[in-house]
Protein backbone atom coordinates (compact mmCIF):
# COMPACT_ATOMS: atom_id res chain seq x y z
CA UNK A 1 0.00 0.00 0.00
CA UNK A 2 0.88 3.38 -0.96
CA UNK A 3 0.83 4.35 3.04
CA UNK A 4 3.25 1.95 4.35
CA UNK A 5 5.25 2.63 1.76
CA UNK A 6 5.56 6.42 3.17
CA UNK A 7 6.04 5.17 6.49
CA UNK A 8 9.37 2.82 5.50
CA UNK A 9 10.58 5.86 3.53
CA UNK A 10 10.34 8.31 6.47
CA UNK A 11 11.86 5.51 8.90
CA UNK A 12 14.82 5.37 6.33
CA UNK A 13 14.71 9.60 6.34
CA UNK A 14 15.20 9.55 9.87
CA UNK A 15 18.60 7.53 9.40
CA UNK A 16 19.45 8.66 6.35
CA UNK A 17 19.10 13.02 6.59
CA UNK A 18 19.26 14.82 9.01
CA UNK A 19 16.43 16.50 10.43
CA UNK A 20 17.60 20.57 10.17
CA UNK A 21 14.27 21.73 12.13
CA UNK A 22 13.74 24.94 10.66
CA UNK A 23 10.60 26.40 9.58
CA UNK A 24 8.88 24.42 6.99
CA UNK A 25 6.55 25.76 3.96
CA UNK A 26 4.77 22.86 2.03
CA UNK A 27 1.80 23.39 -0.24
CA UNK A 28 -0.15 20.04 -0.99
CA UNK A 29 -1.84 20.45 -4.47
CA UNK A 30 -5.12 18.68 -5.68
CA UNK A 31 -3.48 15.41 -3.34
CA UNK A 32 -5.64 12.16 -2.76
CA UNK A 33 -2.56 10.31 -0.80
CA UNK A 34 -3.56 8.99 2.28
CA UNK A 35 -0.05 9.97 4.26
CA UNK A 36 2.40 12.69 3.68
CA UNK A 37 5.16 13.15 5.49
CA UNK A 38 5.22 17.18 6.72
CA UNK A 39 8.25 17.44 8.10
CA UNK A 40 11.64 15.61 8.46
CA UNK A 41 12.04 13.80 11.95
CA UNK A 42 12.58 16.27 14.89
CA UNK A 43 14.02 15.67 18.60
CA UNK A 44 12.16 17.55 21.01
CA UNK A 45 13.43 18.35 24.11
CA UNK A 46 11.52 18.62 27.88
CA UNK A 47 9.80 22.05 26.31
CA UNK A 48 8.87 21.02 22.78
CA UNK A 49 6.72 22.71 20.65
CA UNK A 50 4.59 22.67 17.44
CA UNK A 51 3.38 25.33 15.63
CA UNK A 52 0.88 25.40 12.90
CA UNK A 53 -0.67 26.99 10.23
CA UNK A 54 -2.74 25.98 7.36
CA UNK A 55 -5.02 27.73 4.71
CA UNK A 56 -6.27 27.86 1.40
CA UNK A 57 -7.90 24.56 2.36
CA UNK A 58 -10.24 23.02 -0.32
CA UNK A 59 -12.14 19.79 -0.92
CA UNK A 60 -12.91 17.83 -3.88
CA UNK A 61 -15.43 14.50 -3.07
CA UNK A 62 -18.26 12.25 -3.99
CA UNK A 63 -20.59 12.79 -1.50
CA UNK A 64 -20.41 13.36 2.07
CA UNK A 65 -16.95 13.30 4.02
CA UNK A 66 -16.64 13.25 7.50
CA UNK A 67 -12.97 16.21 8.16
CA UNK A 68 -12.21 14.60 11.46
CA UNK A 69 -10.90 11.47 9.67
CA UNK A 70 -7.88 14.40 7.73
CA UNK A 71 -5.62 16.29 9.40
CA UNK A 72 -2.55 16.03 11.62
CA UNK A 73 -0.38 13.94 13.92
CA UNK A 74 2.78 13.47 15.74
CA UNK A 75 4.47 9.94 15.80
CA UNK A 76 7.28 8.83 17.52
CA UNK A 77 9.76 6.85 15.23
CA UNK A 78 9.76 3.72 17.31
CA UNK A 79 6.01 3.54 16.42
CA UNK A 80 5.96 4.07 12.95
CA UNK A 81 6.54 0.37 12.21
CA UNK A 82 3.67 -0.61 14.01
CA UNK A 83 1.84 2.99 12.21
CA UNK A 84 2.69 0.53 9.31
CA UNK A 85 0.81 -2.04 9.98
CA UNK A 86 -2.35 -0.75 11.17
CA UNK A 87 -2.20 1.29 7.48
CA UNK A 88 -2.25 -1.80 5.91
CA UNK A 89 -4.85 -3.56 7.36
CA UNK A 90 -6.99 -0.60 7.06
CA UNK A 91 -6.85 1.04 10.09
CA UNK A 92 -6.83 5.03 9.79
CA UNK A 93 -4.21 6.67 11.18
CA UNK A 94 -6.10 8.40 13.57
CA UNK A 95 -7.02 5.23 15.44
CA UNK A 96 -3.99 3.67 15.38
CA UNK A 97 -1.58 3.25 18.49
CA UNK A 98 1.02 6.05 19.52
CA UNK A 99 -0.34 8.88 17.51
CA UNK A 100 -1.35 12.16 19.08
CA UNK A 101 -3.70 13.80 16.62
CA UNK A 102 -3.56 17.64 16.31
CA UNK A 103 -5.73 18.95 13.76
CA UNK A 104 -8.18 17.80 11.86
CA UNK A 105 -10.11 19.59 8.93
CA UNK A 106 -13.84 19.98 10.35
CA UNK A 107 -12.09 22.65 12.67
CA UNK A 108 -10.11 24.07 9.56
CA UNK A 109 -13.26 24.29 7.81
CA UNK A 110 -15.61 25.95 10.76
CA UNK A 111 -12.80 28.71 10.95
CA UNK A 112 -12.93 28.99 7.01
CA UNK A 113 -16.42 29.61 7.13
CA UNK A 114 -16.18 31.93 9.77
CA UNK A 115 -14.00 33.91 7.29
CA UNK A 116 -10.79 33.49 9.16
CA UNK A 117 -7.46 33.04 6.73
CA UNK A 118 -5.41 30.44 8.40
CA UNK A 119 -6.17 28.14 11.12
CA UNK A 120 -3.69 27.90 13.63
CA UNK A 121 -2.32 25.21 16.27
CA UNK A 122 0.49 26.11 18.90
CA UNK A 123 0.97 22.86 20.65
CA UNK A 124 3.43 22.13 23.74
CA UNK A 125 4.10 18.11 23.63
CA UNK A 126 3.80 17.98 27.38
CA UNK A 127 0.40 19.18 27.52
CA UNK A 128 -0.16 16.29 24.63
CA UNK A 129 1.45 13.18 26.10
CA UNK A 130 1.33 11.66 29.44
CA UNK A 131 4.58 11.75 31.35
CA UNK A 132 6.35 12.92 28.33
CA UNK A 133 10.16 13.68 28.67
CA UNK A 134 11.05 14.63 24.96
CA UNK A 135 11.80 12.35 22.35
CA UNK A 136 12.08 12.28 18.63
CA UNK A 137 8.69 12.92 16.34
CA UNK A 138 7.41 12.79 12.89
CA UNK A 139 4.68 15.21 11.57
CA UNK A 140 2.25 13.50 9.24
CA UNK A 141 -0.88 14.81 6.94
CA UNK A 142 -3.72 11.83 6.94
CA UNK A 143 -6.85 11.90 4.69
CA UNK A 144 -9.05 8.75 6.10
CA UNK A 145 -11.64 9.30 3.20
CA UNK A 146 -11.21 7.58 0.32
CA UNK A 147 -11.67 9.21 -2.77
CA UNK A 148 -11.33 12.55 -1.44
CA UNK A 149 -8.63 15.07 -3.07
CA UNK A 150 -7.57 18.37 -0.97
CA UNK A 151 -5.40 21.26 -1.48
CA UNK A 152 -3.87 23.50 1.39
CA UNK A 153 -0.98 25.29 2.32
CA UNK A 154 0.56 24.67 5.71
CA UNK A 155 3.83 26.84 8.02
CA UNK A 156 5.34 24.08 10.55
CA UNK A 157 7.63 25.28 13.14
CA UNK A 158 9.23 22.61 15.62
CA UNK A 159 11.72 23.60 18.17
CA UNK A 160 12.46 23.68 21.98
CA UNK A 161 12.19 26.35 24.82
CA UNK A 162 14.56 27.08 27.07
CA UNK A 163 14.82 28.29 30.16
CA UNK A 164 15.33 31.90 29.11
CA UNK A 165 12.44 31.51 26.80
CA UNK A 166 14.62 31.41 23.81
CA UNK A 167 13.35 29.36 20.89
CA UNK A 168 16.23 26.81 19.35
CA UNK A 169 14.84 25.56 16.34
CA UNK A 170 17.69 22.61 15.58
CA UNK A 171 16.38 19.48 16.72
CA UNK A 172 18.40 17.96 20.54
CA UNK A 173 21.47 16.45 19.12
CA UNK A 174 21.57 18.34 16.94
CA UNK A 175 22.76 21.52 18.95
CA UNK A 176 26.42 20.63 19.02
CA UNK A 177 26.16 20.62 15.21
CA UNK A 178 27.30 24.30 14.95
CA UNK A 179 30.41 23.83 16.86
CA UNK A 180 31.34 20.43 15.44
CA UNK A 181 31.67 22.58 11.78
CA UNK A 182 33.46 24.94 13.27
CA UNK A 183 35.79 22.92 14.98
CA UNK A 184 36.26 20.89 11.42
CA UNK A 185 36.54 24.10 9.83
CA UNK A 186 39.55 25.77 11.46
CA UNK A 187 41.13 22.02 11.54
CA UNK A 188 41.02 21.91 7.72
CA UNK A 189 42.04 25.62 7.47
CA UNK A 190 44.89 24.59 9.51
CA UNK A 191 45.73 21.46 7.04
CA UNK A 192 45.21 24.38 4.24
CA UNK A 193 47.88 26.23 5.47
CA UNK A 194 50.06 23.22 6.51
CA UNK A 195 50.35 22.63 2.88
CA UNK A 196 50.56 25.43 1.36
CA UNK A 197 53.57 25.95 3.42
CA UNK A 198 54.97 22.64 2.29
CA UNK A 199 54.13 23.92 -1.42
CA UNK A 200 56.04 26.84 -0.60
CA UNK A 201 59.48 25.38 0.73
CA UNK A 202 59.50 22.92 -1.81
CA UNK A 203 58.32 24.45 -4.84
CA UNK A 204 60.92 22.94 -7.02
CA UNK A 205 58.96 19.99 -6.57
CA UNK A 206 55.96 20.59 -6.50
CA UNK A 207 53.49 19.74 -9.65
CA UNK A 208 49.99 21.18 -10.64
CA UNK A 209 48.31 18.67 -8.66
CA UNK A 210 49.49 19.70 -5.29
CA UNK A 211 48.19 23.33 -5.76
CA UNK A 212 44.67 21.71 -7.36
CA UNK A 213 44.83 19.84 -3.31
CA UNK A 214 45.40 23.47 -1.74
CA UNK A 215 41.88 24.34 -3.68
CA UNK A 216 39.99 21.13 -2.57
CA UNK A 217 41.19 22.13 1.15
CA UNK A 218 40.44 25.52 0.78
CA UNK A 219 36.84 24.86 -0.87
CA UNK A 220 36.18 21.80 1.85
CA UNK A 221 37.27 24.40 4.77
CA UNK A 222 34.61 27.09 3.20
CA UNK A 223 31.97 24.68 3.26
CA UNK A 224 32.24 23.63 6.76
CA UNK A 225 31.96 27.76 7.59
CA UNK A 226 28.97 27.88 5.97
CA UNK A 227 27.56 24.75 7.50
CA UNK A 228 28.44 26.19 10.82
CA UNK A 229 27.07 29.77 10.14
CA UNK A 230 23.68 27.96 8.52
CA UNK A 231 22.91 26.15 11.31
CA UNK A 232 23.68 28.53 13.75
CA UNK A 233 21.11 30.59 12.19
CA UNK A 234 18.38 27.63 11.81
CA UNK A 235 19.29 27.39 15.51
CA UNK A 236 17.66 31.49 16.32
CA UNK A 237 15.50 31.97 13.22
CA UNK A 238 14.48 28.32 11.86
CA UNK A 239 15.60 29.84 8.62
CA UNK A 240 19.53 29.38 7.16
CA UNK A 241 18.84 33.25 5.40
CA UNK A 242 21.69 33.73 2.85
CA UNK A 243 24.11 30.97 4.38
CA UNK A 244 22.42 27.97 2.51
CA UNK A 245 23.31 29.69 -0.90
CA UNK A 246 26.95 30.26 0.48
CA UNK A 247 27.01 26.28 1.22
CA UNK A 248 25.85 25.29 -2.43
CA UNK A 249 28.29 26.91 -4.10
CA UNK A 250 31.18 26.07 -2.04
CA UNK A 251 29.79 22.49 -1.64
CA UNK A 252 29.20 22.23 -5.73
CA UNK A 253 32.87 23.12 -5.98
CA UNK A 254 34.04 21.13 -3.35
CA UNK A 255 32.76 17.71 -4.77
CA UNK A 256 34.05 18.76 -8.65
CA UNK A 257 37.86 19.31 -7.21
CA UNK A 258 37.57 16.05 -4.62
CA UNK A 259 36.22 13.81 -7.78
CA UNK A 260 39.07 15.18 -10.18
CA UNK A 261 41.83 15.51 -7.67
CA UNK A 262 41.04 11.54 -6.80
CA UNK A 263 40.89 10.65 -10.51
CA UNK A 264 43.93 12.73 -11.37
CA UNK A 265 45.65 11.37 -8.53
CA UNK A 266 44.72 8.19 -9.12
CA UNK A 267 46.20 7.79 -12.79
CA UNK A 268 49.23 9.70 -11.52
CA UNK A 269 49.08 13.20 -13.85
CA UNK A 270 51.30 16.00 -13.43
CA UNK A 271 53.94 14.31 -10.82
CA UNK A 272 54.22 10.83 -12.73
CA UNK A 273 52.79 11.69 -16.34
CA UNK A 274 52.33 14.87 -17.92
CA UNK A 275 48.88 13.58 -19.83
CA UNK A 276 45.78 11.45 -19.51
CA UNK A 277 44.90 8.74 -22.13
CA UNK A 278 41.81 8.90 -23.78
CA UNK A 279 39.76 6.47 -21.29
CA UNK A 280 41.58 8.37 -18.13
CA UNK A 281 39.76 11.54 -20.00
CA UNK A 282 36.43 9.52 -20.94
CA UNK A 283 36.07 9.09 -16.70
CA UNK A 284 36.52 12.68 -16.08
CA UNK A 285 34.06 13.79 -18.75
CA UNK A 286 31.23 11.35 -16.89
CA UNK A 287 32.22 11.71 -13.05
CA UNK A 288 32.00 15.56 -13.24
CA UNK A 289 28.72 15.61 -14.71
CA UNK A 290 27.50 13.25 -12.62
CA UNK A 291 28.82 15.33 -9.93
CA UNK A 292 26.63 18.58 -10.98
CA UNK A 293 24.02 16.37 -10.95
CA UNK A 294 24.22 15.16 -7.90
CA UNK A 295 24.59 19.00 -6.50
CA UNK A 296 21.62 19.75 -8.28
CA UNK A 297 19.66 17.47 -6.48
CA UNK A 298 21.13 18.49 -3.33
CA UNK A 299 19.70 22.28 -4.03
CA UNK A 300 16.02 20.72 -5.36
CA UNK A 301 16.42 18.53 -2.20
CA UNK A 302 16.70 21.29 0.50
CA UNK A 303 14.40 23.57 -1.04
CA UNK A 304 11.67 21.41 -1.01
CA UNK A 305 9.81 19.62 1.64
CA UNK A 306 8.65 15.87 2.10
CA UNK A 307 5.32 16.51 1.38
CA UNK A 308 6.25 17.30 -2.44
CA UNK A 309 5.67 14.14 -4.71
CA UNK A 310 8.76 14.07 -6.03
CA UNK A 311 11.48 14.43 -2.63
CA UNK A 312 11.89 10.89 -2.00
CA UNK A 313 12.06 10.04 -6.11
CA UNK A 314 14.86 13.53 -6.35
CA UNK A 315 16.05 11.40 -2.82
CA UNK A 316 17.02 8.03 -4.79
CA UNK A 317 18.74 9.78 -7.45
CA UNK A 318 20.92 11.98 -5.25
CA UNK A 319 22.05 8.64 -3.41
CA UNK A 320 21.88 6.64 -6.67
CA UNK A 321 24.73 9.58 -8.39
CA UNK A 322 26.44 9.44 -5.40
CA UNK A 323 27.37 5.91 -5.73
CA UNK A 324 27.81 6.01 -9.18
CA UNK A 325 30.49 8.91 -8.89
CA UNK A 326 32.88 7.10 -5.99
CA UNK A 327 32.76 3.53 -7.93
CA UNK A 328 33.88 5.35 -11.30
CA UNK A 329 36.81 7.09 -9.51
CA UNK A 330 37.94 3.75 -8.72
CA UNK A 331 39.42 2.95 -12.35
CA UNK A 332 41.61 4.97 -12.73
CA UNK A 333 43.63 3.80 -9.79
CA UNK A 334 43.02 0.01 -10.89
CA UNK A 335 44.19 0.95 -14.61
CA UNK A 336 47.59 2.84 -12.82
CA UNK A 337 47.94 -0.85 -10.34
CA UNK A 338 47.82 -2.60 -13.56
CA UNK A 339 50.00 -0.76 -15.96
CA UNK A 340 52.54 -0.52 -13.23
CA UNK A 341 52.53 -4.22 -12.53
CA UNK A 342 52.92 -4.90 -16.21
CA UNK A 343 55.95 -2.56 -16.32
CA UNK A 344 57.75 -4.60 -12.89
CA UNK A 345 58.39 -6.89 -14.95
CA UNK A 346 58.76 -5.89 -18.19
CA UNK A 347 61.10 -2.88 -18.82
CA UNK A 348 63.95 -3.18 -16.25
CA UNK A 349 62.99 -0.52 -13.81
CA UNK A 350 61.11 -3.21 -11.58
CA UNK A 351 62.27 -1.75 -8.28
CA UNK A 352 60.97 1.70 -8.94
CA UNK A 353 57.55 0.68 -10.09
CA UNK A 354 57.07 -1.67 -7.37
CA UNK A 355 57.52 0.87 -5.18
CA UNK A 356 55.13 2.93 -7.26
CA UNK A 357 52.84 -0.43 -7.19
CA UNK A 358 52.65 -0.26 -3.39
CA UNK A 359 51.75 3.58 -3.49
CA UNK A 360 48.75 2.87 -5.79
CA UNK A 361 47.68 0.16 -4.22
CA UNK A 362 47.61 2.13 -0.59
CA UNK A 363 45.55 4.11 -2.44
CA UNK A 364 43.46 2.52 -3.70
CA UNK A 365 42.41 1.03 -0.32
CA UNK A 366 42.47 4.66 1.20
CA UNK A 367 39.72 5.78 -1.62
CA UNK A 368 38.01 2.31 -0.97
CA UNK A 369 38.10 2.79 3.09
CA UNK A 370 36.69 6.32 2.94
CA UNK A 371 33.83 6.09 0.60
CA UNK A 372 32.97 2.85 2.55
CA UNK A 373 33.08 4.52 5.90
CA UNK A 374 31.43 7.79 4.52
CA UNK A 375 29.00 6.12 2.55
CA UNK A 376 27.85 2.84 5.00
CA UNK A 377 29.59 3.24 8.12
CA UNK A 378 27.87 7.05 8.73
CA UNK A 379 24.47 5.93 7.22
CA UNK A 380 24.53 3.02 9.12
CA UNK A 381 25.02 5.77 12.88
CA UNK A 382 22.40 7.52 11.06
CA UNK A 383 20.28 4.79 11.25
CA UNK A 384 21.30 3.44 15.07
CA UNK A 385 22.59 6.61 16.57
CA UNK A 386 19.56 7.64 19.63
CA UNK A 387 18.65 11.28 18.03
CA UNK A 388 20.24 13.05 21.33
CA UNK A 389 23.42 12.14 19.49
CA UNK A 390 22.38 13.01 15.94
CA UNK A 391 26.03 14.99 15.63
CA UNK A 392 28.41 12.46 15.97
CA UNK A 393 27.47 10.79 12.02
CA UNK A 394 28.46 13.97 11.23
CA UNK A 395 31.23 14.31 13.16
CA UNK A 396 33.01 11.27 12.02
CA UNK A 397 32.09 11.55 8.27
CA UNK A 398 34.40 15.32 8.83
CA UNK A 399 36.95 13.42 10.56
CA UNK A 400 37.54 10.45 8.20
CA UNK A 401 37.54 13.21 5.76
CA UNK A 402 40.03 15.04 7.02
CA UNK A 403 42.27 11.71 7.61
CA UNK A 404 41.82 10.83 4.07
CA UNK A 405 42.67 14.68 2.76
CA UNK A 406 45.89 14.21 5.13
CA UNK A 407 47.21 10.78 4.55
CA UNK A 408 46.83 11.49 0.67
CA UNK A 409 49.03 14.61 1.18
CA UNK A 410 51.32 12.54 3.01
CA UNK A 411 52.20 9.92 0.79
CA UNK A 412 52.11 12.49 -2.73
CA UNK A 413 53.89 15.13 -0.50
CA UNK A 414 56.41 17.36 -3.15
CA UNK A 415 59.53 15.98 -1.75
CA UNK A 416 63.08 15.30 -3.04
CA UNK A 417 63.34 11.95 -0.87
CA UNK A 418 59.66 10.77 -2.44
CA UNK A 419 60.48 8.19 -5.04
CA UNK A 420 56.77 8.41 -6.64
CA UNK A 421 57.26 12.02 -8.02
CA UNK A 422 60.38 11.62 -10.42
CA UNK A 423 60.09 9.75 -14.00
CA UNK A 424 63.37 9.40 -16.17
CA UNK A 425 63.17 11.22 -19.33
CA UNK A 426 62.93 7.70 -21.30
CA UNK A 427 60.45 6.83 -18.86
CA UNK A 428 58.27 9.82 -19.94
CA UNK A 429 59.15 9.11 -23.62
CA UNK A 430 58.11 5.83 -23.46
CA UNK A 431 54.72 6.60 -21.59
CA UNK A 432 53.58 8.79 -24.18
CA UNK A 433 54.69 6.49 -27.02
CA UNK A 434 52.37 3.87 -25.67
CA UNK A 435 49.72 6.36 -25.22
CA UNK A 436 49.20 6.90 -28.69
C-alpha cells in the first residue's frame, strides 16, 4: 500500500538526513494520498513545541466526508513500524496506536467559514502526552476518506524552549552541530595552510596537482563555515537566510575538485605523467557531470519539503549519483595498479615501479576505506545513533575526511626523498609512445 510505503521511507529519512528543524513551507496540491510526510524527523526536548498553520484549504469529493478522519499527527519513530501495519490492514491513522492527533479539517473548515485566513495550532508536547520527557517525532498529513482530493498550504515550526524563553529551532542532538563545523573548519584551514607551506618550501617539486589539493582544502574548509554559520542561524531563526546559498556553491565546488583531484591522482598526472589517455579523460568527462548532478539534487532537495511528490524520487537519485560517482573514480587507480605491474616486470625498472605499485595500491584502499566509511559506516550511525546524538554521524564523516585529505598529502607530498614524483626522461618518452 501506498501508506506503508511512506512510512518505511520516512523511517529510512530519519537515518538517512538529518532532520535541520527549521521552519517548513509545504503546499499540498489537488493530493488524494492517504499519508504525507510534513516534516523531516525532529528531537524535542523537555519544552517542545509545534506550531501550525494551514489555509487555502479546499475539498474535492463524492458525496459526504466526514474532516475529522484528515488532518494532523505526531508519531514517535519507534512507532511508525507498528503505524505501518495498522495502514495496511486498514486502520486510519487516527485510530492507530502512539499517535497524538492535532488537527483535523472539520475545525479548519468551521474557521474557514467563519471567514478566518489560516487556522492555527500552537501545541506544547507535554500538555499532549502523558509523562512525556522529549523524544524524537514525525509530523504526518492523513486523509481517512477515500476518494477525497484536498489542497492546502501549511507553516510548521518545531523547536524547543529554554529556560530563558529562547526558541532553538535545531532538533536535541543536533545543537552541538554548529560547533562540530566549526571545529572541522579551522582544523582543515589549519591542514590548508600546513600545505601550502609545504608547497612553498619545496616548490621545485611541486606539480599542478598539489596546488589543485590546496583548492579542494580551501573549498572543503569554506563549506564547513557555511555549515556552521547555517545552522547557527536555523538554531535562532528556523531559517539558514543567505548561508544555505553560500554552502551550495562552495559544496558544488568542493565535490568537482575532490572527484578530479582523486581521478587525477589516481592515474598519476602532473607528478608521474604529464597527460591522460583517452579512457583516463572519458572518466573525467562522466564523473563531473554526474557530480553537478548530484549537487543539483542536493539544491532541489533542500528547497523542497517531504510533502512534495517528487522528494523521495529527487532522494534516490541523489544517493543513486552518489554511488555512481565514488565507484567510477575507482578505475583509474586500478588501470595505474595494472600498468605498473605490467611494467615490474617488463622494462627493467622493476624496483621503482614496485615501489610505485605499493603507493597505488595504498591508495586505492584509502579511496576504498573512505567512501565505505562515509557512505555505509555514517548511514549506518544515522540509522542506530539515539537522536540526542544526531552529531556524531556527522562528526566522524568530517573526521575520516580530514584523515583521508591528510594521509593522501602525506604519501604524494612534493619531496626530493619521495620516489613516486620523479620519471626518467625515457620513462616519460616511453609513456607517451604507448599512449598513442
Amino acid at each position: 500500500m501506498e501508506s506503508g510505503r511512506i512510512i518505511l521511507l520516512a523511517c529510512l529519512l530519519a537515518g538517512a538526513l538529518p532532520a535541520l528543524g527549521r521552519i517548513t513551507d509545504a503546499t499540498v496540491a489537488r493530493d488524494d494520498r492517504a499519508i504525507i510526510l510534513i516534516a523531516n524527523p525532529f528531537g524535542f526536548g523537555a519544552d517542545g513545541y509545534v506550531d501550525m498553520s494551514v489555509k487555502n484549504f479546499n475539498s474535492w469529493h463524492q458525496g459526504s466526508i466526514d474532516p475529522s478522519k484528515i488532518g494532523f499527527f505526531l508519531t514517535t519513530s519507534e512507532a511508525e513500524a507498528q503505524l505501518e501495519v495498522d495502514l495496511s490492514q486498514g486502520t486510519c491513522a487516527f485510530e492507530a496506536q502512539n499517535v497524538i492527533k492535532l488537527l483535523t479539517f472539520d475545525q479548519v473548515e468551521k474557521e474557514k467559514a467563519a471567514g478566518q485566513a489560516s487556522t492555527d495550532l500552537s501545541a506544547r508536547l507535554a500538555d499532549l502526552i502523558q509523562d512525556y520527557k522529549g523524544g524524537e517525532f514525525s509530523l504526518f498529513y492523513t486523509n481517512c476518506e477515500k476518494q477525497t482530493v484536498v489542497s492546502f498550504d501549511i507553516r510548521v515550526a518545531l523547536y524547543n524552549v529554554k529556560a530563558n524563553g529562547y526558541k532553538d529551532f535545531l532538533s536535541v542532538g543536533e545543537d552541538m552541530l554548529p560547533i562540530v563545523f566549526m571545529v572541522m573548519f579551522v582544523l582543515f584551514a589549519v591542514v590548508g595552510a600546513m600545505w601550502g607551506l609545504v608547497l612553498v618550501r619545496q616548490r621545485t617539486h611541486a606539480h599542478r596537482l598539489h596546488f589543485l589539493m590546496v583548492a579542494l582544502v580551501a573549498f572543503k574548509a569554506l563549506t564547513l563555515l557555511s555549515q556552521a554559520g547555517m545552522y547557527q542561524l536555523i538554531r535562532s531563526t528556523g531559517h539558514p537566510e543567505g548561508w544555505n546559498v553560500a554552502f551550495y556553491v562552495f559544496n558544488f565546488l568542493r565535490g568537482i575538485l575532490f572527484f578530479t583531484v582523486v581521478v587525477l591522482v589516481g592515474t598519476g598526472w602532473s607528478y608521474m605523467t604529464p597527460f591522460l589517455r583517452d579512457r583516463e579523460k572519458r572518466i573525467l568527462m562522466v564523473v563531473i557531470p554526474l557530480q553537478v548532478c548530484a549537487e543539483v539534487a542536493i539544491v532541489i532537495l533542500d528547497e523542497n519539503t517531504p510533502a512534495s511528490r517528487s522528494w523521495f524520487t529527487w532522494r534516490d537519485i541523489l544517493h543513486l549519483v552518489d554511488i555512481i560517482c565514488c565507484c567510477a573514480i575507482l578505475f583509474p587507480i586500478v588501470w595505474s595498479i595494472k600498468h605498473l605491474r605490467e611494467a615490474a616486470g617488463t622494462d627493467g625498472k622493476a624496483a621503482r615501479n614496485l615501489l610505485k605499485l605499493q603507493l597505488f595500491r595504498q591508495f586505492y584502499v584509502m579511496v576504498v576505506i573512505y567512501i565505505y566509511f562515509t557512505r555505509i559506516v555514517v548511514y549506518l550511525l544515522r540509522s542506530t545513533m539515539p537522536y540526542q546524538y544526531a552529531w556524531l554521524p556527522d562528526a566522524a564523516g568530517e573526521l575520516a575526511t580530514l584523515a583521508f585529505y591528510v594521509t593522501t598529502a602525506v604519501a604524494f607530498q612534493p619531496t626530493a626523498e619521495n620516489p613516486y614524483l620523479h620519471l626518467a626522461e625515457e620513462e616519460l618518452e616511453e609513456l607517451r609512445q604507448a599512449s598513442l
